[in-house]
C-alpha atoms as a PDB file:
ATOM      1  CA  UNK A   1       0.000   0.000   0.000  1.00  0.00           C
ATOM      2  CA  UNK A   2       2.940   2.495  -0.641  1.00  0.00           C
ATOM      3  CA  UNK A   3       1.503   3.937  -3.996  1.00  0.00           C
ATOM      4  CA  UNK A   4      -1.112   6.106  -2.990  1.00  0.00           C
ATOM      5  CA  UNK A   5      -2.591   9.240  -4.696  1.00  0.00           C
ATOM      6  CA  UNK A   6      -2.925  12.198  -1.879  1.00  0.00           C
ATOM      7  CA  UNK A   7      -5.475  14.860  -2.428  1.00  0.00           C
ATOM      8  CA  UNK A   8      -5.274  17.937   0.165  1.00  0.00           C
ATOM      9  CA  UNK A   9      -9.159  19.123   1.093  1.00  0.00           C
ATOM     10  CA  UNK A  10      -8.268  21.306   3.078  1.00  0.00           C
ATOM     11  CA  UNK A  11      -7.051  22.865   6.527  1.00  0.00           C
ATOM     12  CA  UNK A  12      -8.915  23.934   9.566  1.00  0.00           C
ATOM     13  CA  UNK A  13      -7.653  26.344  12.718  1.00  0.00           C
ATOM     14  CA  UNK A  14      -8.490  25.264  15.854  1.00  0.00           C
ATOM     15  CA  UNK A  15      -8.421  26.746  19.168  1.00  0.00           C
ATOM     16  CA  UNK A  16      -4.822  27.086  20.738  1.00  0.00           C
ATOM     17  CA  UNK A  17      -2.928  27.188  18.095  1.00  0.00           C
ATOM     18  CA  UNK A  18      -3.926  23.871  17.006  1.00  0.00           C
ATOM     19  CA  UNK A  19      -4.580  22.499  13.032  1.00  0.00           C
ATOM     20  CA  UNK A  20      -6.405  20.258  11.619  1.00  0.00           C
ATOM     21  CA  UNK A  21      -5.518  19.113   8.048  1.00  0.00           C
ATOM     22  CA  UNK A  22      -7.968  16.483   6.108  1.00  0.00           C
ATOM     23  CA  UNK A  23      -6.587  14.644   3.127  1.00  0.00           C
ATOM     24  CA  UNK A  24      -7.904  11.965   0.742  1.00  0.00           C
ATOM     25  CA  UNK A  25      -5.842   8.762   0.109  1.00  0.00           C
ATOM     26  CA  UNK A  26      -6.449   6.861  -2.792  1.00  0.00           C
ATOM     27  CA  UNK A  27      -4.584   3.370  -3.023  1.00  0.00           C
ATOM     28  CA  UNK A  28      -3.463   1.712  -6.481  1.00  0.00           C
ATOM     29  CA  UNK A  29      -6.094  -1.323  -4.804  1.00  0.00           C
ATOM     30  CA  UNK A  30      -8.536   1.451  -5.382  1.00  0.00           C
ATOM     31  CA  UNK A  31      -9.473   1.452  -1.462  1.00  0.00           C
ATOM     32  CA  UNK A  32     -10.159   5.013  -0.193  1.00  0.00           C
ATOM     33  CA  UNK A  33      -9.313   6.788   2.714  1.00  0.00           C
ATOM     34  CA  UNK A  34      -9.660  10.021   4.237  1.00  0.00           C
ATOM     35  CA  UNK A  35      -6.500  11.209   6.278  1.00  0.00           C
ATOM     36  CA  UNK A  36      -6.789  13.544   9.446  1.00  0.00           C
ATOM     37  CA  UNK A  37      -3.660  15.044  10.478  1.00  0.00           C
ATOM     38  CA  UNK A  38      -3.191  17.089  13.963  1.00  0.00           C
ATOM     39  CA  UNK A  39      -1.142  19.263  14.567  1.00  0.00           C
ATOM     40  CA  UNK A  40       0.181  20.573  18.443  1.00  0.00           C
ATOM     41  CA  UNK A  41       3.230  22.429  17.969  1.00  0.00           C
ATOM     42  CA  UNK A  42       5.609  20.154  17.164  1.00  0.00           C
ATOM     43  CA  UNK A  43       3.330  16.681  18.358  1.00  0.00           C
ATOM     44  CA  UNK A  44       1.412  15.313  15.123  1.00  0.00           C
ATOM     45  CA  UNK A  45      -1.474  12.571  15.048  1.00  0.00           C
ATOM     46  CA  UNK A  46      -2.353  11.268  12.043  1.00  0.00           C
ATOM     47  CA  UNK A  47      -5.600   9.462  11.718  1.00  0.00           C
ATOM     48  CA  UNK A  48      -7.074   7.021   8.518  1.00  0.00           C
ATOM     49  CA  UNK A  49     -10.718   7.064   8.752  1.00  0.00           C
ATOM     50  CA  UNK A  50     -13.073   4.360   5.921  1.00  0.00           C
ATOM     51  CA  UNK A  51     -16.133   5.793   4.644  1.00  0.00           C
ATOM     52  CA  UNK A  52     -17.776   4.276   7.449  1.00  0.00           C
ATOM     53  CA  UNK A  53     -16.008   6.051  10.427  1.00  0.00           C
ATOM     54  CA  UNK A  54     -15.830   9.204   8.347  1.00  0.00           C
ATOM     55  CA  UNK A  55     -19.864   9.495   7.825  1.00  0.00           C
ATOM     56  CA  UNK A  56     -19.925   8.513  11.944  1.00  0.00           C
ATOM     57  CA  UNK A  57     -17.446  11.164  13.309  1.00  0.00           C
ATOM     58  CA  UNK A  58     -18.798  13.852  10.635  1.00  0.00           C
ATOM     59  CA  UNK A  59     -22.523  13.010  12.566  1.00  0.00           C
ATOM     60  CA  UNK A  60     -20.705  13.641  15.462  1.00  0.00           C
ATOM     61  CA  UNK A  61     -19.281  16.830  14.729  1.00  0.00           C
ATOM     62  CA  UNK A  62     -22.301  18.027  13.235  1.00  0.00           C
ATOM     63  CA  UNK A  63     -24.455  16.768  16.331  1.00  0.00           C
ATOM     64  CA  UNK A  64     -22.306  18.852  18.752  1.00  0.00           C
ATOM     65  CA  UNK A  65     -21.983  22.037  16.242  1.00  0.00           C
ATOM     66  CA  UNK A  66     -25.792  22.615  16.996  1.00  0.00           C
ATOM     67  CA  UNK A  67     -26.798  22.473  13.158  1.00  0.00           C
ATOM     68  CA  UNK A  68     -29.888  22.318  11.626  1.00  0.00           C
ATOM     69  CA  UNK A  69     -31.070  18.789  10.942  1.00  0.00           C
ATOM     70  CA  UNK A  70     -29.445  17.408  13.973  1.00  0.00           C
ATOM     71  CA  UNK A  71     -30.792  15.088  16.885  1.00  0.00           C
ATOM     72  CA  UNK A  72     -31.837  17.075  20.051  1.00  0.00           C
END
């Protein structure tokens, strides 16, 4: 799995100083992947999420962002 096609999607700035960076990883096997990357100063965590966990922390951050169509 060392070929893989990386697609930035962009960058968020979160509170103290803190970064969040989301990228999309496409493998040769044609399995799909979306990269989070944190960044702490100089501490990084990088995280590979399937469609699957993707769709379930995106509900998450939704739920807790207060948005319309969310569960009370």
């Amino acid at each position: 799995m060392d070929n893989a096609e990386i697609t930035e999607l962009g960058e968020v700035a979160l509170p103290f100083r803190r970064v969040a960076t989301l990228r999309e990883v496409r493998y040769e096997s044609g399995l799909r992947m979306l990269r989070l990357v944190l960044r702490e100063g100089r501490r990084i965590t990088q995280i590979d999420l399937d469609t699957t966990s993707a769709a379930a922390l995106g509900a998450k951050l939704v739920e807790h962002a207060g948005l319309p169509g969310t569960q009370d």
